[in-house]
PDB file of N, CA and C in Angstrom:
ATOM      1  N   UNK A   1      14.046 -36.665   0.110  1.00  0.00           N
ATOM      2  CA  UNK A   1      12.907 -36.108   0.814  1.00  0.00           C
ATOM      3  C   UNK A   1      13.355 -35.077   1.839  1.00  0.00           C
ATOM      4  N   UNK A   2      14.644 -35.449   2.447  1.00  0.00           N
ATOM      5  CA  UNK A   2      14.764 -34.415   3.804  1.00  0.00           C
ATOM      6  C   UNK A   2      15.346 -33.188   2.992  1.00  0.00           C
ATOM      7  N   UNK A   3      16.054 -33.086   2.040  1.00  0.00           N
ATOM      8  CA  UNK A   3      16.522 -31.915   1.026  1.00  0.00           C
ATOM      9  C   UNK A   3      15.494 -31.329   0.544  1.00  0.00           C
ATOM     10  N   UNK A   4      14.342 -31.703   0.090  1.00  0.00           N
ATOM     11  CA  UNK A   4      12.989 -30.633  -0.090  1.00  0.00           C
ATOM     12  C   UNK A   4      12.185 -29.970   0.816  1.00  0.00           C
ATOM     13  N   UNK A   5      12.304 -30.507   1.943  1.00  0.00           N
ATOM     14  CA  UNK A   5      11.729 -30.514   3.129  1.00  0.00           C
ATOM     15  C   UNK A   5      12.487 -28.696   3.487  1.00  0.00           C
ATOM     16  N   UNK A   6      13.953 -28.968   3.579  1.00  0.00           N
ATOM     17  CA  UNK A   6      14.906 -27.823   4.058  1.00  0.00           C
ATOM     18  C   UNK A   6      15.056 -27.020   2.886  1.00  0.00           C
ATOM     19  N   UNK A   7      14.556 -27.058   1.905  1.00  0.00           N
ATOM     20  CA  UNK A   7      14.496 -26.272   0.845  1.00  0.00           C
ATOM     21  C   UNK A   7      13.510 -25.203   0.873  1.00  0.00           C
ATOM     22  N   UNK A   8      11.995 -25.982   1.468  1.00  0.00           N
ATOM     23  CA  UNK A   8      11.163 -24.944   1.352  1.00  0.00           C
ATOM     24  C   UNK A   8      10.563 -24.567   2.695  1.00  0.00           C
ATOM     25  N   UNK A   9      11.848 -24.999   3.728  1.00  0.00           N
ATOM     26  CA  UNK A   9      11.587 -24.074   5.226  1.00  0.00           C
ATOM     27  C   UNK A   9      12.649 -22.779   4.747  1.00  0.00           C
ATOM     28  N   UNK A  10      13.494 -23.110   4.242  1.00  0.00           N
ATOM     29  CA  UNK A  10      14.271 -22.041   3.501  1.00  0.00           C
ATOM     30  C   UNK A  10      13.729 -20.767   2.556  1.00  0.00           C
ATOM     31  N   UNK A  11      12.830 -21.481   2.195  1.00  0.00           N
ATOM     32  CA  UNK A  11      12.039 -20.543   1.073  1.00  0.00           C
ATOM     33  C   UNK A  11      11.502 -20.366   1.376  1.00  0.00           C
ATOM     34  N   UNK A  12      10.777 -20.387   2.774  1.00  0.00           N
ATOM     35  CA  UNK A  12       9.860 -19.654   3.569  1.00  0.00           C
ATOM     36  C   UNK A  12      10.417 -18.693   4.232  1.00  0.00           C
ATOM     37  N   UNK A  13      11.011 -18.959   5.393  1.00  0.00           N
ATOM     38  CA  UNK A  13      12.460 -17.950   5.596  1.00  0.00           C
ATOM     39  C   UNK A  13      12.559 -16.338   4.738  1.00  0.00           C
ATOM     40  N   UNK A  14      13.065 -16.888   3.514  1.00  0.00           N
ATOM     41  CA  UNK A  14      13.401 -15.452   2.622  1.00  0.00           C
ATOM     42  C   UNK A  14      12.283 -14.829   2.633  1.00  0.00           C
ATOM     43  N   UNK A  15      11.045 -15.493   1.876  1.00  0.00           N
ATOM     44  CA  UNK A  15       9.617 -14.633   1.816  1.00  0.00           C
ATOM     45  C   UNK A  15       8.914 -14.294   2.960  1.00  0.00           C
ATOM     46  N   UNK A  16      10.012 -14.673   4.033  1.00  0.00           N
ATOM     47  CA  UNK A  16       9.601 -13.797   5.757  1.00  0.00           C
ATOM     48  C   UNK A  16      10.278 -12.174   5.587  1.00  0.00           C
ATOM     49  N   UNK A  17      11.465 -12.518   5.448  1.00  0.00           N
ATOM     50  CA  UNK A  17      12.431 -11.201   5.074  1.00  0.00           C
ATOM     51  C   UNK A  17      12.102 -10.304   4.498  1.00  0.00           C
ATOM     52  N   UNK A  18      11.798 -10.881   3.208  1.00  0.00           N
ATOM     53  CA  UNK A  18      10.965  -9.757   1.851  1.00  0.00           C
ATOM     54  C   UNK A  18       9.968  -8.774   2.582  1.00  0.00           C
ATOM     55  N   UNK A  19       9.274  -9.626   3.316  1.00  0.00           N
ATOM     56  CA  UNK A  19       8.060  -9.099   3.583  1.00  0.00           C
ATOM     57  C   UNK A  19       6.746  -9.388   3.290  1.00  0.00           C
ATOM     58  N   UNK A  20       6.680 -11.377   2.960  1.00  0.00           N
ATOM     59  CA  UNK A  20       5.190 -11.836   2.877  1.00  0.00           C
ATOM     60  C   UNK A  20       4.998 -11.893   1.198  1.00  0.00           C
ATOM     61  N   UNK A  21       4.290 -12.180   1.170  1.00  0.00           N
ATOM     62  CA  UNK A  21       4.181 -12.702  -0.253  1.00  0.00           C
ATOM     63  C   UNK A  21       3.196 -11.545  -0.700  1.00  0.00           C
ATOM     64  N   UNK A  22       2.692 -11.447  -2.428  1.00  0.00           N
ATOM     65  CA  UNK A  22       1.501 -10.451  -2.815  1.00  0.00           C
ATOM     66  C   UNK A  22       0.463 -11.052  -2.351  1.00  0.00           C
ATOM     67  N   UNK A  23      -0.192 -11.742  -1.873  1.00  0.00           N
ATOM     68  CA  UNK A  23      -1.488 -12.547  -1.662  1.00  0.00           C
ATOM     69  C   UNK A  23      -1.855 -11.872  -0.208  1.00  0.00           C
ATOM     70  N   UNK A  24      -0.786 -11.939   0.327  1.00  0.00           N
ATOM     71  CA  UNK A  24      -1.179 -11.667   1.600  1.00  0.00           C
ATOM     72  C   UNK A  24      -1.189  -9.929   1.713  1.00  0.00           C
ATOM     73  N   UNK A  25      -0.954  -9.499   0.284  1.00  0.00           N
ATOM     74  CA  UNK A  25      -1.254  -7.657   0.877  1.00  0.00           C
ATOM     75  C   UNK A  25      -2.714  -7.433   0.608  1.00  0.00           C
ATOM     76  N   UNK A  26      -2.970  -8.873  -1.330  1.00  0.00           N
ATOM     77  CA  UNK A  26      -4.094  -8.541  -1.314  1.00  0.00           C
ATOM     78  C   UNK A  26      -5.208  -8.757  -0.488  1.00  0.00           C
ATOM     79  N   UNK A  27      -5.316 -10.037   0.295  1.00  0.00           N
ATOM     80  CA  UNK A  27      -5.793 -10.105   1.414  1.00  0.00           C
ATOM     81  C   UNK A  27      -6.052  -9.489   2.337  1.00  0.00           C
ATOM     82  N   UNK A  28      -4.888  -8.783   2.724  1.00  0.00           N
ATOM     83  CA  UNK A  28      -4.983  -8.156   3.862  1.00  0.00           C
ATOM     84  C   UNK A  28      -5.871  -6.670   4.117  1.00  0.00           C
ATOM     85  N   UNK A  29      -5.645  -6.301   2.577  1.00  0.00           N
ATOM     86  CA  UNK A  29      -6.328  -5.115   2.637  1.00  0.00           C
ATOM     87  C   UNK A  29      -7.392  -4.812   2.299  1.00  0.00           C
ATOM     88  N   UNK A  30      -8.023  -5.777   1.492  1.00  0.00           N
ATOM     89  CA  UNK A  30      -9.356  -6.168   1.096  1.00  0.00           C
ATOM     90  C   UNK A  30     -10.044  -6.948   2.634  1.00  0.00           C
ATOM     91  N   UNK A  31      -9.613  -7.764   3.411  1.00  0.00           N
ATOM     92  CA  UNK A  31     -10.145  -8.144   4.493  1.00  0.00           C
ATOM     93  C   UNK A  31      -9.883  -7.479   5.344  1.00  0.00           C
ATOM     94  N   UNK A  32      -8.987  -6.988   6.010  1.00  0.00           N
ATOM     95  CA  UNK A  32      -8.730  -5.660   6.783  1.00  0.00           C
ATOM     96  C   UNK A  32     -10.061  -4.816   6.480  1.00  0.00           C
ATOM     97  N   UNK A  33     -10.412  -4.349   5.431  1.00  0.00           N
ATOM     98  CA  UNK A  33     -11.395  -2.668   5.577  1.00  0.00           C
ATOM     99  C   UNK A  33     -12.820  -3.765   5.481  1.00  0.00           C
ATOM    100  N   UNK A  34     -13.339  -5.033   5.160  1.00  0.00           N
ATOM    101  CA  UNK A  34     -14.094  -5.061   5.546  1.00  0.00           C
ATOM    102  C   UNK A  34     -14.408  -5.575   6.710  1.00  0.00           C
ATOM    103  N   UNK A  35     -13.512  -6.344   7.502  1.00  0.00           N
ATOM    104  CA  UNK A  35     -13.687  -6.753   8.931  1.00  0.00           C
ATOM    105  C   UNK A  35     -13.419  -5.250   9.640  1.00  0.00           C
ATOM    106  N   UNK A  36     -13.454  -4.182   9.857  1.00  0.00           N
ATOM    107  CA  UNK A  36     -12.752  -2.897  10.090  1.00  0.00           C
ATOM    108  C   UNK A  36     -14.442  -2.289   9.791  1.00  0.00           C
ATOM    109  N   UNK A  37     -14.713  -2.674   8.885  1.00  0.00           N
ATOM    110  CA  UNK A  37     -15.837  -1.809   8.774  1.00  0.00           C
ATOM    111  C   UNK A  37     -17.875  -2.755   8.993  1.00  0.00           C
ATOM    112  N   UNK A  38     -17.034  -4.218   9.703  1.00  0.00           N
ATOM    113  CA  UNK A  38     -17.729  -4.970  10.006  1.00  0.00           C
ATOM    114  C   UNK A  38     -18.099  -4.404  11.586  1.00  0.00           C
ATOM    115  N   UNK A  39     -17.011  -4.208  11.900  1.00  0.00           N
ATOM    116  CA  UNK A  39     -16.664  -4.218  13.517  1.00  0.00           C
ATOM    117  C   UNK A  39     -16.745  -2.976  14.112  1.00  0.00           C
ATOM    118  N   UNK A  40     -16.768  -1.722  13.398  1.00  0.00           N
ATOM    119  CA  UNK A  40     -16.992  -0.615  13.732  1.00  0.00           C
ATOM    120  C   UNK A  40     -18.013   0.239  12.555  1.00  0.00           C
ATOM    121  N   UNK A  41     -18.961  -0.396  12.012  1.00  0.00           N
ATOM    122  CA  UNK A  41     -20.254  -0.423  11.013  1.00  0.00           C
ATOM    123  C   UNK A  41     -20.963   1.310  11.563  1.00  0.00           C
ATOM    124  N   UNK A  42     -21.350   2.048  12.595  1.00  0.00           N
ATOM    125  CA  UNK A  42     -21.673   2.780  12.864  1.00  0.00           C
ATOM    126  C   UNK A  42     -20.933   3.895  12.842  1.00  0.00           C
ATOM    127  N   UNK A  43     -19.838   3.847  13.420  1.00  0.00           N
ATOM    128  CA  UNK A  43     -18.933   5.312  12.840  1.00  0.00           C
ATOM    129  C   UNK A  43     -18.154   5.558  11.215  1.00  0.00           C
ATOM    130  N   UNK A  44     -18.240   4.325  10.748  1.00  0.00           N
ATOM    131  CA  UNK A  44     -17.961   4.285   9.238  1.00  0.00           C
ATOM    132  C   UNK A  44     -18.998   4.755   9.105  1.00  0.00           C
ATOM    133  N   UNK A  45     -20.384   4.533   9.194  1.00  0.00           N
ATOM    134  CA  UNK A  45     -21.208   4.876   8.234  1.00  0.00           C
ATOM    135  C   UNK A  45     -21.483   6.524   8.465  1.00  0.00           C
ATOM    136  N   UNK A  46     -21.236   7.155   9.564  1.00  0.00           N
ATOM    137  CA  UNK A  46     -21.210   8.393   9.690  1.00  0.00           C
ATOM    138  C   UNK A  46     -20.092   9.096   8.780  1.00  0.00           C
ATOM    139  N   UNK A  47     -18.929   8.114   8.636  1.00  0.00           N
ATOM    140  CA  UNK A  47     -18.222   8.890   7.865  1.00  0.00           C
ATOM    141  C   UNK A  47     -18.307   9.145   6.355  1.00  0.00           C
ATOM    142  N   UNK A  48     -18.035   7.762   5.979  1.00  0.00           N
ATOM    143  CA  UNK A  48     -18.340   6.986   4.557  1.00  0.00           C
ATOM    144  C   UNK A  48     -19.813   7.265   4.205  1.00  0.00           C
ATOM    145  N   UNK A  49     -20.943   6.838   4.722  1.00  0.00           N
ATOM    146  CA  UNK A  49     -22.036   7.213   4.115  1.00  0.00           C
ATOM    147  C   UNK A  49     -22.447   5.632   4.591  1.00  0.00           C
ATOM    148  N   UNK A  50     -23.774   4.707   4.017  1.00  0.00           N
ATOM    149  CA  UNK A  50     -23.897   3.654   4.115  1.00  0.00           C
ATOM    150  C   UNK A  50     -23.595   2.991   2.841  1.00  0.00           C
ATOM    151  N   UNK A  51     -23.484   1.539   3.327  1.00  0.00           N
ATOM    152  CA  UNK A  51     -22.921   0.525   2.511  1.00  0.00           C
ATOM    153  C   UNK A  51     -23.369   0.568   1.327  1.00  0.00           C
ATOM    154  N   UNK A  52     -22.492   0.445   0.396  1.00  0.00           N
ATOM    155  CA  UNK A  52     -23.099   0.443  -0.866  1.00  0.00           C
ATOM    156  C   UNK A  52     -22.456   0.548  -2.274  1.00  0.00           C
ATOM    157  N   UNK A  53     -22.509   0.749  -3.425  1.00  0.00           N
ATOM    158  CA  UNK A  53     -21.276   0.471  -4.630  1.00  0.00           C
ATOM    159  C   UNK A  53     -20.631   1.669  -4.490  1.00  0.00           C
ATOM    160  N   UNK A  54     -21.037   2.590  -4.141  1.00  0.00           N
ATOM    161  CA  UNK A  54     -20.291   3.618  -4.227  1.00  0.00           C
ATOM    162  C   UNK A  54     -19.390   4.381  -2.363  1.00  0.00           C
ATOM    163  N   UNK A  55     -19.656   3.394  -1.903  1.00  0.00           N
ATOM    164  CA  UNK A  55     -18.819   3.534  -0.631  1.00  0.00           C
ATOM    165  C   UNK A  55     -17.517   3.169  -0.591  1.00  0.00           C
ATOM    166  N   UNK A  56     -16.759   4.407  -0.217  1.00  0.00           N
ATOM    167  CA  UNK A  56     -14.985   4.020  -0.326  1.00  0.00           C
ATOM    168  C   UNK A  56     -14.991   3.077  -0.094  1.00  0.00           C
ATOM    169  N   UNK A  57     -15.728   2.499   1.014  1.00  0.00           N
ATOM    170  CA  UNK A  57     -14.428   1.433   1.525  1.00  0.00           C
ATOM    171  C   UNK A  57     -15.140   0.178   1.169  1.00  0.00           C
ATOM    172  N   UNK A  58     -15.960   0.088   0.210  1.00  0.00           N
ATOM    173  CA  UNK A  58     -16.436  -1.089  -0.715  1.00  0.00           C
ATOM    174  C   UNK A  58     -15.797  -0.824  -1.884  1.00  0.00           C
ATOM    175  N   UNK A  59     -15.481   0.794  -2.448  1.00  0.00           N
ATOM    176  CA  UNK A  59     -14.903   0.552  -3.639  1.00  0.00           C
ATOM    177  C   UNK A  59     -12.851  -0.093  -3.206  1.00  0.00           C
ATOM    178  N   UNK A  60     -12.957   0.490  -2.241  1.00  0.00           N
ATOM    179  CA  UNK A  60     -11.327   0.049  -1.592  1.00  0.00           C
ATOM    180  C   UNK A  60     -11.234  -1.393  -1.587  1.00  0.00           C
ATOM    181  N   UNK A  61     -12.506  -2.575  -0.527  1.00  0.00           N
ATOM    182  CA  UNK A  61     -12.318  -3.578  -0.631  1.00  0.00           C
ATOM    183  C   UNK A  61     -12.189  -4.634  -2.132  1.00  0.00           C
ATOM    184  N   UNK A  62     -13.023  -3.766  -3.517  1.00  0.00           N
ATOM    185  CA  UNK A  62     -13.418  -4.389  -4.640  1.00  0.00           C
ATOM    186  C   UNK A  62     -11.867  -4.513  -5.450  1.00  0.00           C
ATOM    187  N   UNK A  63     -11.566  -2.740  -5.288  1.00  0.00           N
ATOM    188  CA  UNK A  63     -10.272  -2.790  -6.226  1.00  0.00           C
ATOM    189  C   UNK A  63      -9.011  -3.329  -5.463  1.00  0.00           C
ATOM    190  N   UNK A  64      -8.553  -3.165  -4.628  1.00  0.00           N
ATOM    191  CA  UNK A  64      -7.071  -3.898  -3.692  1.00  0.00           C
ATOM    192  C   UNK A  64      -6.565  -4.678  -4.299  1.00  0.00           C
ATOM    193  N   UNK A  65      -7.081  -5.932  -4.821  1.00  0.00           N
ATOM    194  CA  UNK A  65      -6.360  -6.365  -5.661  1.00  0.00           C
ATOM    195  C   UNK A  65      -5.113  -6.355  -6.679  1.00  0.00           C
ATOM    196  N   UNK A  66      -6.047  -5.617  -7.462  1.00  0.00           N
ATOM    197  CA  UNK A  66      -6.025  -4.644  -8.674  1.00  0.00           C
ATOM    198  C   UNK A  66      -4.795  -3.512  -8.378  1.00  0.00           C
ATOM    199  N   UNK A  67      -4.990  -2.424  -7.045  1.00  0.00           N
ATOM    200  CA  UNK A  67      -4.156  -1.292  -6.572  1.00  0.00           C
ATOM    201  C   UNK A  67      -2.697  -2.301  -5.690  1.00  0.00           C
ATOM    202  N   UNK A  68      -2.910  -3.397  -5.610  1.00  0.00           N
ATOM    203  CA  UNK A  68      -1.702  -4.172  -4.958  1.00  0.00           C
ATOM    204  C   UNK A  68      -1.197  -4.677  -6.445  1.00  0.00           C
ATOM    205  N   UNK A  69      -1.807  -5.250  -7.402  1.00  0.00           N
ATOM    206  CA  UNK A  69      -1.205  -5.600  -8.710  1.00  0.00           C
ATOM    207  C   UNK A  69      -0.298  -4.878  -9.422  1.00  0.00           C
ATOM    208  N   UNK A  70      -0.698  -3.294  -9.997  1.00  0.00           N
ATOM    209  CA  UNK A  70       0.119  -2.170 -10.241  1.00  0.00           C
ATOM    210  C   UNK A  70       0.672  -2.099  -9.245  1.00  0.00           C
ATOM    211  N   UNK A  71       0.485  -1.491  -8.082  1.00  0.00           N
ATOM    212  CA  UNK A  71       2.050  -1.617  -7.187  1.00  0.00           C
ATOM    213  C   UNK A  71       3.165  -2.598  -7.446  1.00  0.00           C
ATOM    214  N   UNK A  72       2.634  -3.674  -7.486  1.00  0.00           N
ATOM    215  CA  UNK A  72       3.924  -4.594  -7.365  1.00  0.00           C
ATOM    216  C   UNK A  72       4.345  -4.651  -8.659  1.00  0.00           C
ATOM    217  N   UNK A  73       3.866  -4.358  -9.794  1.00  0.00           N
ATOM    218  CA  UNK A  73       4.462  -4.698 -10.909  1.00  0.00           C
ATOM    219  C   UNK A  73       5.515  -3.232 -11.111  1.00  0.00           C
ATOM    220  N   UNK A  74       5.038  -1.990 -10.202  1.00  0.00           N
ATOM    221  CA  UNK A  74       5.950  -0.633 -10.449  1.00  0.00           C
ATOM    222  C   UNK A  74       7.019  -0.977  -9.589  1.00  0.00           C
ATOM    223  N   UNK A  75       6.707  -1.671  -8.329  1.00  0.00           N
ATOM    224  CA  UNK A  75       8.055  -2.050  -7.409  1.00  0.00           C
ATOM    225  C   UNK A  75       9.112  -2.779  -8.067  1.00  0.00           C
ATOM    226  N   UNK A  76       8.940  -3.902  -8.643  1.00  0.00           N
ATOM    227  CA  UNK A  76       9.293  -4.825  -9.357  1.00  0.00           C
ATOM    228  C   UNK A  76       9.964  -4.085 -10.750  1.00  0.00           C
ATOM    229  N   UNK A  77       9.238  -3.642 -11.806  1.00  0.00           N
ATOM    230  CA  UNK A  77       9.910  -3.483 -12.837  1.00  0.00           C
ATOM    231  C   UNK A  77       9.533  -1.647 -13.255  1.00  0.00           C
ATOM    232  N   UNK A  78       9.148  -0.737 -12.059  1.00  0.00           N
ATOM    233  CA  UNK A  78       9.370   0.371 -12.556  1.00  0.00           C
ATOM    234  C   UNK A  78       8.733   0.879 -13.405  1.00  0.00           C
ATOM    235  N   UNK A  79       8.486   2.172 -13.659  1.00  0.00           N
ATOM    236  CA  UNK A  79       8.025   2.940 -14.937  1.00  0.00           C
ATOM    237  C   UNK A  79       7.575   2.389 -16.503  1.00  0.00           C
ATOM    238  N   UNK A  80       9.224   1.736 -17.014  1.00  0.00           N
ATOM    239  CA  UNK A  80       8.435   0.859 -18.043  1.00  0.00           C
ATOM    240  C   UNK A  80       8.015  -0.062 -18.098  1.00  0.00           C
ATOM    241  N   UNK A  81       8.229  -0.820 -16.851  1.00  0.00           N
ATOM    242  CA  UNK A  81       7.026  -1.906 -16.990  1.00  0.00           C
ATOM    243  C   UNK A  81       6.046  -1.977 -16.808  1.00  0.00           C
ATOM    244  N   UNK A  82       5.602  -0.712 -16.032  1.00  0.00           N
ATOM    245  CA  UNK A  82       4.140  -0.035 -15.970  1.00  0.00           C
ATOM    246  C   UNK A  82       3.629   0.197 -17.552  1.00  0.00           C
ATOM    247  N   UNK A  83       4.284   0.412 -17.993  1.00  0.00           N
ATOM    248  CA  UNK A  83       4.364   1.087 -19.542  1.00  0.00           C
ATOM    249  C   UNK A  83       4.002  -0.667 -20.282  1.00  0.00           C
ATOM    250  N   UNK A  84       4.917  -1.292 -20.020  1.00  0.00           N
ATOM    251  CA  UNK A  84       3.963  -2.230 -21.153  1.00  0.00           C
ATOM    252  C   UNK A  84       2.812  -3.423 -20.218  1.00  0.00           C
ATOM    253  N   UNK A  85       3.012  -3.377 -19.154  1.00  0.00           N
ATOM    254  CA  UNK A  85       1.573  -3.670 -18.429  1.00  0.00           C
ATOM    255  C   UNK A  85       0.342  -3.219 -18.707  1.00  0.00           C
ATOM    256  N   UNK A  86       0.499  -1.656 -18.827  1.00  0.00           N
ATOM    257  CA  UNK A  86      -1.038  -1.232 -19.026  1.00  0.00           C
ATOM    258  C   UNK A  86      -1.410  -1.469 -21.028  1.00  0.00           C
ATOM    259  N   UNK A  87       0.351  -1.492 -21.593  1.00  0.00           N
ATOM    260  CA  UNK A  87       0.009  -1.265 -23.125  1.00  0.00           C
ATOM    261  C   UNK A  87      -0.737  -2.940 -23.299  1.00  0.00           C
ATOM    262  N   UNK A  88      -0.517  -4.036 -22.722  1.00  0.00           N
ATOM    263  CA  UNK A  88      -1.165  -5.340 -22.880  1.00  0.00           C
ATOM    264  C   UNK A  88      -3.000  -5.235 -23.239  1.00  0.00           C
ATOM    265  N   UNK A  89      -3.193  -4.117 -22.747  1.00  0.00           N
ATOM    266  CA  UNK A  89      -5.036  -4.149 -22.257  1.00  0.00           C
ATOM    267  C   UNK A  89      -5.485  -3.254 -23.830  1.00  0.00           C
ATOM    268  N   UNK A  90      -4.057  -2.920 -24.527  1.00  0.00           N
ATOM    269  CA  UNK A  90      -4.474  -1.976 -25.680  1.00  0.00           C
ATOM    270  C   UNK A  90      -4.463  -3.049 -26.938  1.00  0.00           C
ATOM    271  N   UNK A  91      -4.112  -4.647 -26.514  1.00  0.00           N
ATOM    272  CA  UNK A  91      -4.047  -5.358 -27.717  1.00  0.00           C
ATOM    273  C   UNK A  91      -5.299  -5.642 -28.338  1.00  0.00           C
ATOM    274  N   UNK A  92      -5.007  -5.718 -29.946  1.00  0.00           N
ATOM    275  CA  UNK A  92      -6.278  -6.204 -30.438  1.00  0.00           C
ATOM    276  C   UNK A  92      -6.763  -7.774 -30.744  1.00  0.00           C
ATOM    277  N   UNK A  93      -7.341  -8.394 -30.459  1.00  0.00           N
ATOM    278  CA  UNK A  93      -6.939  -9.859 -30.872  1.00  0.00           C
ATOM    279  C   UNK A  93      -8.186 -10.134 -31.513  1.00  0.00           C
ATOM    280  N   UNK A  94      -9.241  -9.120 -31.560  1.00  0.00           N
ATOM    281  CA  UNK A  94     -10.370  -9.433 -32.746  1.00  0.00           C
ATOM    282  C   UNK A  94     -10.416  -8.361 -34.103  1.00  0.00           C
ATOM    283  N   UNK A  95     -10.665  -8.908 -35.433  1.00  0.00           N
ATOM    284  CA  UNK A  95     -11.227  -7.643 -36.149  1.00  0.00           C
ATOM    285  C   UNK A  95     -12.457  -7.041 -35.704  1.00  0.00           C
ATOM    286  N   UNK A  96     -11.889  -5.794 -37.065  1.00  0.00           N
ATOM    287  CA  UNK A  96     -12.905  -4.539 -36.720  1.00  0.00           C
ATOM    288  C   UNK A  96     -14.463  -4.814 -37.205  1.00  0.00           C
ATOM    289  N   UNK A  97     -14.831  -5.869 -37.989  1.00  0.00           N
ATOM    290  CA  UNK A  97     -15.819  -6.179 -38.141  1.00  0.00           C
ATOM    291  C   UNK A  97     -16.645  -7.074 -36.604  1.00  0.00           C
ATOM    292  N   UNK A  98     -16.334  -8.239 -36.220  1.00  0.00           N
ATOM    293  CA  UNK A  98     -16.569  -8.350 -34.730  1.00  0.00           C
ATOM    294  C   UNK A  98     -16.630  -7.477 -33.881  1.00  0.00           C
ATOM    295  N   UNK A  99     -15.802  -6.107 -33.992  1.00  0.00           N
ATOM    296  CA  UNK A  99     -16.116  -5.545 -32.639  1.00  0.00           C
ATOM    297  C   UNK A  99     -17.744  -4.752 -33.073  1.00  0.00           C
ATOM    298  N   UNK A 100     -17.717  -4.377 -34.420  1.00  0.00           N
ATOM    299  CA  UNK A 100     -18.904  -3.799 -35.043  1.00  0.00           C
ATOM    300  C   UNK A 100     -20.257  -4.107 -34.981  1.00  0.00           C
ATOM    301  N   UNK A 101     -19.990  -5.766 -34.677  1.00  0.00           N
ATOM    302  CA  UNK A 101     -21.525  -6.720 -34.992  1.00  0.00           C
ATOM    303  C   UNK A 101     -22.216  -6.390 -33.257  1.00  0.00           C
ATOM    304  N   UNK A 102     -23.469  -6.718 -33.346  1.00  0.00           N
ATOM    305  CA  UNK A 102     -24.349  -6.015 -32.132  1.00  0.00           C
ATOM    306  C   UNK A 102     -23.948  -7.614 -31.004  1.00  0.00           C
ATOM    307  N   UNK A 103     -23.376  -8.593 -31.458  1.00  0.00           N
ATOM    308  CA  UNK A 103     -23.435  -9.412 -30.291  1.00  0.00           C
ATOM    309  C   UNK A 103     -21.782 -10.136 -30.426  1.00  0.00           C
ATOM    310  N   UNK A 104     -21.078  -9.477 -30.948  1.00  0.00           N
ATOM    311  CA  UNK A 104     -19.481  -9.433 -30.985  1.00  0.00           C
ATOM    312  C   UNK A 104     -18.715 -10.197 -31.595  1.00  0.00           C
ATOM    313  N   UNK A 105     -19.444 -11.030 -32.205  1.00  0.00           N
ATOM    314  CA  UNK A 105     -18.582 -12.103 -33.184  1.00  0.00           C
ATOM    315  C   UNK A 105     -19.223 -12.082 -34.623  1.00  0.00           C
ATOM    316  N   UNK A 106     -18.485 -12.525 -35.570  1.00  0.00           N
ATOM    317  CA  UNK A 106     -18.499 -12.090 -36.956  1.00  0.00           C
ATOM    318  C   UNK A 106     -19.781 -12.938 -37.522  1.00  0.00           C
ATOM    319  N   UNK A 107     -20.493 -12.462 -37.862  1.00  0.00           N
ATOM    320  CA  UNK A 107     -21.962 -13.121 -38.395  1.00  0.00           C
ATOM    321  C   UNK A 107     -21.857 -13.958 -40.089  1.00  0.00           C
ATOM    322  N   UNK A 108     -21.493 -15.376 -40.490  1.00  0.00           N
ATOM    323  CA  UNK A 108     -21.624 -15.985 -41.008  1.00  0.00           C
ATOM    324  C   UNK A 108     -22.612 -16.063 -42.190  1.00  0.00           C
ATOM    325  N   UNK A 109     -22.349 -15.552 -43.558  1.00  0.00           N
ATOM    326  CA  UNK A 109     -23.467 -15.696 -44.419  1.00  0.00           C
ATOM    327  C   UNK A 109     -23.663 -17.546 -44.766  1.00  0.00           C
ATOM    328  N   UNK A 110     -24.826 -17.827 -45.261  1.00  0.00           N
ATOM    329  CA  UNK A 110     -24.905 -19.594 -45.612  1.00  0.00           C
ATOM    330  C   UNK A 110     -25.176 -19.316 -46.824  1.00  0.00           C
TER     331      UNK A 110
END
């Protein structure tokens, strides 16, 4: 028990060093611009426009995730792993008849 204990004050430690874990960028920056734009709501909206789907800093809070995901996967493994990250979203895993049918799955004669 006391060896797991010092294992993962240890492994906290390093992911101090690194610089925090991904959770906490996505967090941060998705809660950052909307507490930011909670708290100063009147000069954002002079800038940005008012709240709404098409307001930066709603489209900023929606995608962060997403713009922290590709980052870390280009930090991490670079160019081609950007390269087969985005090629994953090009797989096919249904036929061409399913994608054809009006409600997406292959319609059954009896």
């Amino acid at each position: 028990m006391y060896t797991y204990i010092a294992r993962r004050q240890g492994s906290a430690s390093r992911s101090a060093r690194r610089g925090g874990r991904p959770e906490d960028a996505r967090g941060g920056l998705s809660w950052g611009a909307g507490i930011l734009y909670v708290l100063f709501s009147e000069p954002l909206d002079a800038v940005f426009g008012e709240m709404g789907y098409t307001n930066s800093v709603f489209i900023l809070m929606v995608y962060s995730p997403g713009i922290v995901g590709v980052l870390l996967v280009w930090k991490h493994d670079g160019l081609p792993g950007l390269g087969r990250f985005f090629r994953r979203f090009a797989l096919v895993r249904m036929s061409s008849s399913a994608w054809s049918s009006p409600s997406g799955t292959r319609r059954r004669s009896c």
